[in-house]
N, C-alpha and C. Protein backbone atom coordinates (compact mmCIF):
# COMPACT_ATOMS: atom_id res chain seq x y z
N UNK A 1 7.24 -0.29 26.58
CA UNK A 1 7.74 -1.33 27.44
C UNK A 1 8.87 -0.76 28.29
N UNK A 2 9.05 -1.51 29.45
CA UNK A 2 10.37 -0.81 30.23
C UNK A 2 11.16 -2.08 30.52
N UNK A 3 12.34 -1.58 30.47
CA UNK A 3 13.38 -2.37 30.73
C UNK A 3 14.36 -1.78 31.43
N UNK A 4 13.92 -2.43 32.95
CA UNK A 4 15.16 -1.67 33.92
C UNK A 4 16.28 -1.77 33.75
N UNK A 5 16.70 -3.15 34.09
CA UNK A 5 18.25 -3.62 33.48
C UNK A 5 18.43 -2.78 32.56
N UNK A 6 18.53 -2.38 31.69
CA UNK A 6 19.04 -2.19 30.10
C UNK A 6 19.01 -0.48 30.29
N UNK A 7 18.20 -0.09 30.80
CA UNK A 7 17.54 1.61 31.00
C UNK A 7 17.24 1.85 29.94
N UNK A 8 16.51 1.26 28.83
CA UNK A 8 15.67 1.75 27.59
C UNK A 8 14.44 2.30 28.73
N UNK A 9 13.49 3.18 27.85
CA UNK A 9 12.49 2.91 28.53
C UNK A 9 11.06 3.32 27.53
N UNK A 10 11.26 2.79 26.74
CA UNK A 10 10.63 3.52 25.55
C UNK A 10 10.95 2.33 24.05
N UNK A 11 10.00 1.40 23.79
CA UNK A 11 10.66 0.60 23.10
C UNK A 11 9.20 1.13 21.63
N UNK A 12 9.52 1.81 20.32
CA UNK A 12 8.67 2.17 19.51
C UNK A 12 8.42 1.06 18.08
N UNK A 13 7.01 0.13 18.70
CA UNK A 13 6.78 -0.93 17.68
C UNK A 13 6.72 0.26 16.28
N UNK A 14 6.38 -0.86 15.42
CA UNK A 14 6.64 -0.10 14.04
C UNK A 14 5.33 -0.93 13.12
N UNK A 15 4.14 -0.20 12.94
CA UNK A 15 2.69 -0.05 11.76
C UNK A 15 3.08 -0.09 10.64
N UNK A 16 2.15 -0.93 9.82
CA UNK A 16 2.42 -0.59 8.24
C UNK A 16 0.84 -0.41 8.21
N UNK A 17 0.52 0.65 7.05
CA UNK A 17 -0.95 0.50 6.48
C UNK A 17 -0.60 0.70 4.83
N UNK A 18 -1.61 0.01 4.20
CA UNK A 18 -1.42 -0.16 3.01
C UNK A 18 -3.04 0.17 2.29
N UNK A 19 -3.13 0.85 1.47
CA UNK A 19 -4.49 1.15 1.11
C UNK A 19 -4.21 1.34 -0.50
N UNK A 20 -5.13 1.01 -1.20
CA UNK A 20 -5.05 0.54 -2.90
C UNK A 20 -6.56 1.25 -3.35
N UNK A 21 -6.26 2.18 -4.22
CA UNK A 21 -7.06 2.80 -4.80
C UNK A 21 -7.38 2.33 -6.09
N UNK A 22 -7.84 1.27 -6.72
CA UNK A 22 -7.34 0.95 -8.40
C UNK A 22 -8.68 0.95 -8.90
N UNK A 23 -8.60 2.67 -9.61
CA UNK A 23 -9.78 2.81 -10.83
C UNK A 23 -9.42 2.87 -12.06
N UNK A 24 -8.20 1.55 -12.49
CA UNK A 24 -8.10 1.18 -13.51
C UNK A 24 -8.97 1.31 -14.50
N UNK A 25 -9.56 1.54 -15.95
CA UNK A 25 -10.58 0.74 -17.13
C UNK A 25 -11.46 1.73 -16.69
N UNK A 26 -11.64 2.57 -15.74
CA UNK A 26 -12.90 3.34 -15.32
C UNK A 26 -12.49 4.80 -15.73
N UNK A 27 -13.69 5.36 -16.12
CA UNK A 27 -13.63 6.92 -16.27
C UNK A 27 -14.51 7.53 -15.53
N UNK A 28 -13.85 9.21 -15.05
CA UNK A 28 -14.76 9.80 -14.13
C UNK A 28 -15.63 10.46 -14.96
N UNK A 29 -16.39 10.81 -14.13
CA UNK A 29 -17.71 11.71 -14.32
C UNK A 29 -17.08 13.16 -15.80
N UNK A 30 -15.71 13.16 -15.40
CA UNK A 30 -15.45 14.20 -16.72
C UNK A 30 -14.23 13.99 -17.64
N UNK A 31 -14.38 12.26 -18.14
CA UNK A 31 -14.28 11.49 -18.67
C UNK A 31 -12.62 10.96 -18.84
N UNK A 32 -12.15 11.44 -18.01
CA UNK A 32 -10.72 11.31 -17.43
C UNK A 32 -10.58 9.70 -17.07
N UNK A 33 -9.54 9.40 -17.34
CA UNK A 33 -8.87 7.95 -17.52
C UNK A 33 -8.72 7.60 -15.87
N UNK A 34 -8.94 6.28 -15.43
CA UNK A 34 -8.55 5.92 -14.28
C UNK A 34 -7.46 5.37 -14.42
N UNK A 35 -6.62 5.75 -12.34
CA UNK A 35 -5.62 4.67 -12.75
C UNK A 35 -5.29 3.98 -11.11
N UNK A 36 -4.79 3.05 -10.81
CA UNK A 36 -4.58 2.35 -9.92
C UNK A 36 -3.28 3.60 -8.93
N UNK A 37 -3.92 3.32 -7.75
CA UNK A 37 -2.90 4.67 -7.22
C UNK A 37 -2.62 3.94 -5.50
N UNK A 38 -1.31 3.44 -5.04
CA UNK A 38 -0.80 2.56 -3.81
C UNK A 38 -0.46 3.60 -2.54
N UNK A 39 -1.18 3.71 -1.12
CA UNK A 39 -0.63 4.14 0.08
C UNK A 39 -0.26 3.34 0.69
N UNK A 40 1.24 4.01 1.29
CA UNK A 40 2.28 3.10 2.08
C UNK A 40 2.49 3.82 3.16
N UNK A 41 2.07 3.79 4.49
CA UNK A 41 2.62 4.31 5.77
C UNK A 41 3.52 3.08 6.45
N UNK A 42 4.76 3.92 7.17
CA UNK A 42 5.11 3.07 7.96
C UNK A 42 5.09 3.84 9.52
N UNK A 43 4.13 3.44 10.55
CA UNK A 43 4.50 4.31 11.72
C UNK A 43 4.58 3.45 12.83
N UNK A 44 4.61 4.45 14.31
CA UNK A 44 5.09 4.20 15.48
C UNK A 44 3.96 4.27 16.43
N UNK A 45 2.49 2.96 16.82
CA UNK A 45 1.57 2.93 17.67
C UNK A 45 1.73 3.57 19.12
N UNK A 46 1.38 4.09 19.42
CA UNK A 46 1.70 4.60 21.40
C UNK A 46 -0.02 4.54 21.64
N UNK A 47 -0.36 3.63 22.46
CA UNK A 47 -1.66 3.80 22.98
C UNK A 47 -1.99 3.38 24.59
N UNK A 48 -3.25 3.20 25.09
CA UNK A 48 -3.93 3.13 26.00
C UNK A 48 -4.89 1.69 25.76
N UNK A 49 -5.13 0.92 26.88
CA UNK A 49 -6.53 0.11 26.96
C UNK A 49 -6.60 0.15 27.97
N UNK A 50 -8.09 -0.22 28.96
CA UNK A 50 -8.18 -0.44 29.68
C UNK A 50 -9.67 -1.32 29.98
N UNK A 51 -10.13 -1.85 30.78
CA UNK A 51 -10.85 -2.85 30.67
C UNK A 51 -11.50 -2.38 31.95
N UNK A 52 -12.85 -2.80 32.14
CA UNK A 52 -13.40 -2.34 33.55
C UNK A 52 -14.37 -3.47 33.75
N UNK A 53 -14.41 -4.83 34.84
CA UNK A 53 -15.07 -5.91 34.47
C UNK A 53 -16.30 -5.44 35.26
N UNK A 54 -17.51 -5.68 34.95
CA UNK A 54 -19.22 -5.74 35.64
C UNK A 54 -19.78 -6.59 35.76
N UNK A 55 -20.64 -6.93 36.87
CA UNK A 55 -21.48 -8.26 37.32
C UNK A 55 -21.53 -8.68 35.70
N UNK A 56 -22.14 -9.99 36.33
CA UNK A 56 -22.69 -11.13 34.97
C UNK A 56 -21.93 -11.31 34.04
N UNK A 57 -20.50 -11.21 34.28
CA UNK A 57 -19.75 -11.62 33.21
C UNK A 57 -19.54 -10.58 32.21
N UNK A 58 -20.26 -9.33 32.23
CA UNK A 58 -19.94 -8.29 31.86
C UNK A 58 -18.60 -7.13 31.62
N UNK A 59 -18.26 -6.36 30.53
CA UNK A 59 -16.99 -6.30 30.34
C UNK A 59 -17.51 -4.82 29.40
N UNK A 60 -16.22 -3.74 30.52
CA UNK A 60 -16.50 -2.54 29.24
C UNK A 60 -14.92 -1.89 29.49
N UNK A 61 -14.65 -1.95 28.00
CA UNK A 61 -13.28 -1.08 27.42
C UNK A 61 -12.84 -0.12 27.01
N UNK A 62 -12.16 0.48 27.05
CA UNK A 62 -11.76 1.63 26.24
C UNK A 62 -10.29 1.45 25.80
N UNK A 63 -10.17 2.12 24.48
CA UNK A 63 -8.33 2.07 23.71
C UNK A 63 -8.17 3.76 23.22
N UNK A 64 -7.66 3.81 23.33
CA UNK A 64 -7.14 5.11 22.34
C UNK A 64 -5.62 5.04 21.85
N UNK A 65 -5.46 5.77 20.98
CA UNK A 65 -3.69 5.20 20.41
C UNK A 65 -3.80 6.16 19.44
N UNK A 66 -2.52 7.01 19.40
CA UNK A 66 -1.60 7.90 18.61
C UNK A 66 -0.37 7.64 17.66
N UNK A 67 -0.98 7.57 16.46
CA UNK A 67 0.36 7.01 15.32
C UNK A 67 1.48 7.96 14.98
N UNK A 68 2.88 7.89 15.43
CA UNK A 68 3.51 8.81 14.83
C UNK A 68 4.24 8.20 13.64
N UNK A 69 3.84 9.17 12.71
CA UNK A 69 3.91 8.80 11.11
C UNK A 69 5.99 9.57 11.18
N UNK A 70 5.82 8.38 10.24
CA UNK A 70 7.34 8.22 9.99
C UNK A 70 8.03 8.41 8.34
N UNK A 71 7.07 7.38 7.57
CA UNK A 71 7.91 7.82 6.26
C UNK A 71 5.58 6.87 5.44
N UNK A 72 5.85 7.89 4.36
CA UNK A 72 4.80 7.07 3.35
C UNK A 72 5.37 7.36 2.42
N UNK A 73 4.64 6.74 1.31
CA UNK A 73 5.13 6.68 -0.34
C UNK A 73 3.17 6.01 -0.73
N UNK A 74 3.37 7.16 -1.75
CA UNK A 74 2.09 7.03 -3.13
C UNK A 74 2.67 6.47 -3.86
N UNK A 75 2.15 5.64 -4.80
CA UNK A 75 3.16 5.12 -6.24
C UNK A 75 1.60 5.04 -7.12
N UNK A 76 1.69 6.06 -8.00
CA UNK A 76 0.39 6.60 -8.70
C UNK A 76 1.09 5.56 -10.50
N UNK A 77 -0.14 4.73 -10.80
CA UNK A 77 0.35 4.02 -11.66
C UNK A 77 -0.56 4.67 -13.27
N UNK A 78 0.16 5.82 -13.39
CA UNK A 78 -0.85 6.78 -14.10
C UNK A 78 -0.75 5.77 -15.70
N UNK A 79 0.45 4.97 -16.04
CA UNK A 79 0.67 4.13 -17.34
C UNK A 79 -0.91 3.58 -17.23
N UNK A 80 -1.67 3.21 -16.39
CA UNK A 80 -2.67 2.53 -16.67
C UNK A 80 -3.89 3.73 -16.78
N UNK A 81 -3.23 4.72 -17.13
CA UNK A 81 -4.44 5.72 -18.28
C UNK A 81 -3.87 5.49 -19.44
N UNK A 82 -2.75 5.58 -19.39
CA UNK A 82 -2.56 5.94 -20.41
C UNK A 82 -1.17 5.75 -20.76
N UNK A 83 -0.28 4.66 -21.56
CA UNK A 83 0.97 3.74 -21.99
C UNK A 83 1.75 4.92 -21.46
N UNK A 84 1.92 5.97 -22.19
CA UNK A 84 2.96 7.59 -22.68
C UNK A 84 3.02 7.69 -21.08
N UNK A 85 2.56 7.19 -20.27
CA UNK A 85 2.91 8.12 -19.14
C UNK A 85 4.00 7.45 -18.08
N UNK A 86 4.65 7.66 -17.39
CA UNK A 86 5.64 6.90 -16.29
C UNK A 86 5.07 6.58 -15.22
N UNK A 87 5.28 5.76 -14.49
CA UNK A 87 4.08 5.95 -13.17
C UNK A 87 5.13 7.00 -11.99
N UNK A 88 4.50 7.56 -11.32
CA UNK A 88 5.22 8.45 -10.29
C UNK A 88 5.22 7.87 -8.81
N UNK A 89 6.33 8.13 -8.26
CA UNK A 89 6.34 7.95 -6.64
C UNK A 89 6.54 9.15 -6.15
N UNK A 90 5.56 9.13 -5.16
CA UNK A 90 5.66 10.46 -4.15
C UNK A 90 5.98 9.89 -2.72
N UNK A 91 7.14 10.50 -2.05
CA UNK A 91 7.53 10.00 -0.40
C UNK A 91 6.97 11.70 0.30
N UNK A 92 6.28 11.11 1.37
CA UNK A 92 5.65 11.73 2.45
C UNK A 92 6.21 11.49 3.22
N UNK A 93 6.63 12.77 4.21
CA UNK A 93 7.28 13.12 5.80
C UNK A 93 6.79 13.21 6.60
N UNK A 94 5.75 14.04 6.69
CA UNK A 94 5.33 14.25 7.97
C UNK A 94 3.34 14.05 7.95
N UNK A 95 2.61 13.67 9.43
CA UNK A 95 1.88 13.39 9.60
C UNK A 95 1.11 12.54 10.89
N UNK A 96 0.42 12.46 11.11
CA UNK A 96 0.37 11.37 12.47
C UNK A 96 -1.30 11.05 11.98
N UNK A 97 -1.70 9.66 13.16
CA UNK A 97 -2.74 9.09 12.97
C UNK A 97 -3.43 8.71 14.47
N UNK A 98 -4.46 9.00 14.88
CA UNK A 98 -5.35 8.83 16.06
C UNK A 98 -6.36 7.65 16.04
N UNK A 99 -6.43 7.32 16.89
CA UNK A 99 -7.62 5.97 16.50
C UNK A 99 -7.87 5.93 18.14
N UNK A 100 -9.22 5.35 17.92
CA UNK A 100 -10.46 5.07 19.55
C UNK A 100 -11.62 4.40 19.30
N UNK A 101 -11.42 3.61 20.47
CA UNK A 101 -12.46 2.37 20.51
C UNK A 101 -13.46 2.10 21.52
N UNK A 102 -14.41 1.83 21.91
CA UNK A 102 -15.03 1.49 23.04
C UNK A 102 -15.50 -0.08 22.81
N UNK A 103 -15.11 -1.14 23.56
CA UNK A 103 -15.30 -2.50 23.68
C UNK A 103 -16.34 -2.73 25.29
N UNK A 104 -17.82 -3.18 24.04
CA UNK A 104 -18.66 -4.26 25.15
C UNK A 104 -18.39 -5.64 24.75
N UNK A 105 -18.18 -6.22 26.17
CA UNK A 105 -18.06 -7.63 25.83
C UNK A 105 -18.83 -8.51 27.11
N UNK A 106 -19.48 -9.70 26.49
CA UNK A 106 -20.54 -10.80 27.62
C UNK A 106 -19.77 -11.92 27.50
N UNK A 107 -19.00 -12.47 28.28
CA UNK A 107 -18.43 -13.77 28.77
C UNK A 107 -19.51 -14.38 28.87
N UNK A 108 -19.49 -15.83 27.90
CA UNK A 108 -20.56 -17.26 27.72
C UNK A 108 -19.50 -18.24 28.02
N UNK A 109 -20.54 -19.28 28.44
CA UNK A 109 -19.65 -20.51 28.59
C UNK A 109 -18.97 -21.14 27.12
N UNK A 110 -19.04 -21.10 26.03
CA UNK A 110 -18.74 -21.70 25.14
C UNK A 110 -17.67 -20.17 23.92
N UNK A 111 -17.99 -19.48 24.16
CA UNK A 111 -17.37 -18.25 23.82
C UNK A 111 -18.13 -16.94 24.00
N UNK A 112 -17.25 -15.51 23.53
CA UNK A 112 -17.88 -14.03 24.50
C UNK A 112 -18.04 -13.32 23.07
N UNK A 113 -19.13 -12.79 23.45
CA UNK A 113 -19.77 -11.96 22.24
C UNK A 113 -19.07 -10.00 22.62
N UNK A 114 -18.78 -9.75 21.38
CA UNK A 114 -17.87 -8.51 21.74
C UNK A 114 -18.80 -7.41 20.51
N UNK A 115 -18.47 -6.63 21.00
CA UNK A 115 -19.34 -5.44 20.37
C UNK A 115 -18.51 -4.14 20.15
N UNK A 116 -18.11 -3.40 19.96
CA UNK A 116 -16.33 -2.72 19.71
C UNK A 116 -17.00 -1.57 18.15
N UNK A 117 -17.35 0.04 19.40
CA UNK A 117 -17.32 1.04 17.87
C UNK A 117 -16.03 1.46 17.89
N UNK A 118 -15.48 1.96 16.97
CA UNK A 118 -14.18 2.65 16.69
C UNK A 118 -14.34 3.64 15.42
N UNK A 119 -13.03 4.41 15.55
CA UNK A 119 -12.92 5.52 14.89
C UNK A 119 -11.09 5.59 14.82
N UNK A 120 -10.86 5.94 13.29
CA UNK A 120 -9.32 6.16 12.76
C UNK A 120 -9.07 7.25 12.31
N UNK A 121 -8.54 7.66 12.41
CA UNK A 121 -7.67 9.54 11.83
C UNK A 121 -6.60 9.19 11.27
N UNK A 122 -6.31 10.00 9.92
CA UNK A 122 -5.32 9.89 9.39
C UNK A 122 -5.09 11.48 8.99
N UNK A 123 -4.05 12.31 9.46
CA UNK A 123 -3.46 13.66 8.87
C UNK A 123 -2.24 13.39 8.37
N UNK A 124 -2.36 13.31 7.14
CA UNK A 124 -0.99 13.43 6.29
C UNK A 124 -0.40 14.55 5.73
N UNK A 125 0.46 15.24 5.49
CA UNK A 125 1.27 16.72 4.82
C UNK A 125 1.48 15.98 3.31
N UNK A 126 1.52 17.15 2.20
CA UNK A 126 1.50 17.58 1.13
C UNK A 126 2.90 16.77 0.88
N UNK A 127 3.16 15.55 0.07
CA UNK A 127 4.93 15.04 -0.10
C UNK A 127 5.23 15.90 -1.04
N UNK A 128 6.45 15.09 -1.49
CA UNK A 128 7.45 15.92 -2.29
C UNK A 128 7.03 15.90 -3.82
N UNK A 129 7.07 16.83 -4.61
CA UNK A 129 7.21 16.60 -6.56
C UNK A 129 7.80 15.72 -6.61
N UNK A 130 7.32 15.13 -7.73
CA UNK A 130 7.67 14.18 -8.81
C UNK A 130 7.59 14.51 -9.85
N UNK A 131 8.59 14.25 -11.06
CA UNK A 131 8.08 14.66 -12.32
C UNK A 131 7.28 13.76 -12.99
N UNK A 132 6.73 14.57 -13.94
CA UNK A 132 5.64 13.14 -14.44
C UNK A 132 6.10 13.64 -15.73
N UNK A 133 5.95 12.12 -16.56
CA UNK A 133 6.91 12.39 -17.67
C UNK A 133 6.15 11.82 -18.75
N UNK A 134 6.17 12.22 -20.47
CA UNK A 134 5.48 11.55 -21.26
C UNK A 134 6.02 11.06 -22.20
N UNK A 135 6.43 9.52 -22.63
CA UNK A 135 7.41 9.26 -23.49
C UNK A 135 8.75 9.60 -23.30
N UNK A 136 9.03 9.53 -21.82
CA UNK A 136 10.44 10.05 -21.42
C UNK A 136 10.58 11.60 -21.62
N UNK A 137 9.42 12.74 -21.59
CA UNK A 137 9.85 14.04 -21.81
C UNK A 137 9.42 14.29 -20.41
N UNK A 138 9.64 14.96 -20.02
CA UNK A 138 9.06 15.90 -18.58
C UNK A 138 7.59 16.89 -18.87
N UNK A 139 7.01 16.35 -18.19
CA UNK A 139 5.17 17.59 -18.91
C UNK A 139 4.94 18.12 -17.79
N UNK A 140 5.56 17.78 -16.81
CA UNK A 140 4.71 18.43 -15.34
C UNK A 140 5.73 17.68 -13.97
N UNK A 141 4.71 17.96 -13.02
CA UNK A 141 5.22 17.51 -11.59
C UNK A 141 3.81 16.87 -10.80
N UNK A 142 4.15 15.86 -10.50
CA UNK A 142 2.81 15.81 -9.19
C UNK A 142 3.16 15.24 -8.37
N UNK A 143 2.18 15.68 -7.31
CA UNK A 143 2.64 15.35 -5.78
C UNK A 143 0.83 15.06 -5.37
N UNK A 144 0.95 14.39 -4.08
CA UNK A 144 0.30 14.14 -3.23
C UNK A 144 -0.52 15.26 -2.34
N UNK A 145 -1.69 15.83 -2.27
CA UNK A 145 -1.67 17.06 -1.79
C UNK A 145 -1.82 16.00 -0.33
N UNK A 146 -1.68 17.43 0.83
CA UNK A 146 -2.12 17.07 2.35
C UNK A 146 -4.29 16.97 1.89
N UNK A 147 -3.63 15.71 3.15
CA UNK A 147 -5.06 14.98 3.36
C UNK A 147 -5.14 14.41 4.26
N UNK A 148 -6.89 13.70 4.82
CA UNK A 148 -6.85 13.29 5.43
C UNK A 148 -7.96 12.22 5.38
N UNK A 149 -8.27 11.42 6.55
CA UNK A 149 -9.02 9.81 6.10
C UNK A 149 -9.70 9.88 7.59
N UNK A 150 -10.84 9.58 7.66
CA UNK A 150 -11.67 9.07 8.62
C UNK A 150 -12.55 7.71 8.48
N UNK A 151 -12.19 6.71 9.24
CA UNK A 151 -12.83 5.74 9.16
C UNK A 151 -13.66 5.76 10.49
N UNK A 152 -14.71 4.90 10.43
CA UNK A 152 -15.21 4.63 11.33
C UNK A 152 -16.43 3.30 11.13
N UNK A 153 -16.48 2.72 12.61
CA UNK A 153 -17.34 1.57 12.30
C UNK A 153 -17.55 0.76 13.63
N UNK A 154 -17.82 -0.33 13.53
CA UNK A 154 -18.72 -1.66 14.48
C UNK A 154 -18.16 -2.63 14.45
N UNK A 155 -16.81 -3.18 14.91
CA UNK A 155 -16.61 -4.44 14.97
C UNK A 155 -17.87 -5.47 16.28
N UNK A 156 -18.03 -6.20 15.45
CA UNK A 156 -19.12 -7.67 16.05
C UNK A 156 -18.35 -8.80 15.84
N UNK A 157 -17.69 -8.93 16.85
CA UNK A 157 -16.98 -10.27 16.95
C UNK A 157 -17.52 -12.07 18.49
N UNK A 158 -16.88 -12.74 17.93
CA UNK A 158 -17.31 -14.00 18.87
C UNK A 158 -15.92 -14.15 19.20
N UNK A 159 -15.01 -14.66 20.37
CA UNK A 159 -14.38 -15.06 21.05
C UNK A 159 -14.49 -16.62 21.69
N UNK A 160 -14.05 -17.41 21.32
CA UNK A 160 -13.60 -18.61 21.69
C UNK A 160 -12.27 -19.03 22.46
């Protein structure tokens, strides 16, 4: 946003994503205990849209948008393998997130049928140790390795 008066010129909204992994009661394939494990990003959207209207009520879009990642936190709730254990928090620094869309849309008299593929990127860096502890002793450290997340998909929406 710009704001002449003021001479900001750069105003950075602020994202949360939240994603919940919970393989509580479940065991893997090599018979290891599940446990409920929480992602917390908080970042800074900067993007693009633009809209291009065509006969018949016709409508084609494009978005693209660049997340600059600011602070995350894992909170791995490993007690739910297993009582003896503490659950751990890991805080993450650095990382960013990309996302792109292409929007068809048909203006009707009663509402507009929208059609919208997209695609999300997530590159996150390796956070910090944690100790992980058993019965209050120290057994180890874990951390979060670097990773990353690709979504992708079809929003089909109606507009009224």
């Amino acid at each position: 946003m710009l704001y002449p008066s003021s001479g900001r010129l750069l105003d950075l909204r602020r994202g949360y994503r939240y994603l919940n992994d919970d393989s509580s009661g479940k065991t893997t394939s090599t018979n290891a205990a599940g446990y409920e494990r929480e992602s917390n990003y908080i970042y800074s959207p900067i993007g693009l849209e633009a809209t291009y209207k065509m006969q018949n009520d016709w409508s084609i879009g494009a978005s693209a948008e660049y997340d600059i990642f600011w602070w995350g936190r894992q909170n791995s709730h490993l007690s739910d393998a297993n009582r003896g254990f503490a659950d751990v928090e890991n805080d993450q620094n650095e990382g960013y997130g990309v996302r792109g869309s292409l929007k068809l849309q048909k203006k009707g008299e009663k509402f507009d049928l929208i059609l919208e593929p997209f695609i999300r990127y997530w590159n996150v860096a390796k956070s910090n140790d944690s100790n992980v502890t058993y019965a209050g002793v120290i057994v180890g450290y874990g951390y979060e390795p670097k990773n990353n997340t690709t979504e992708y998909g079809i929003k089909i929406g109606v507009k009224f």
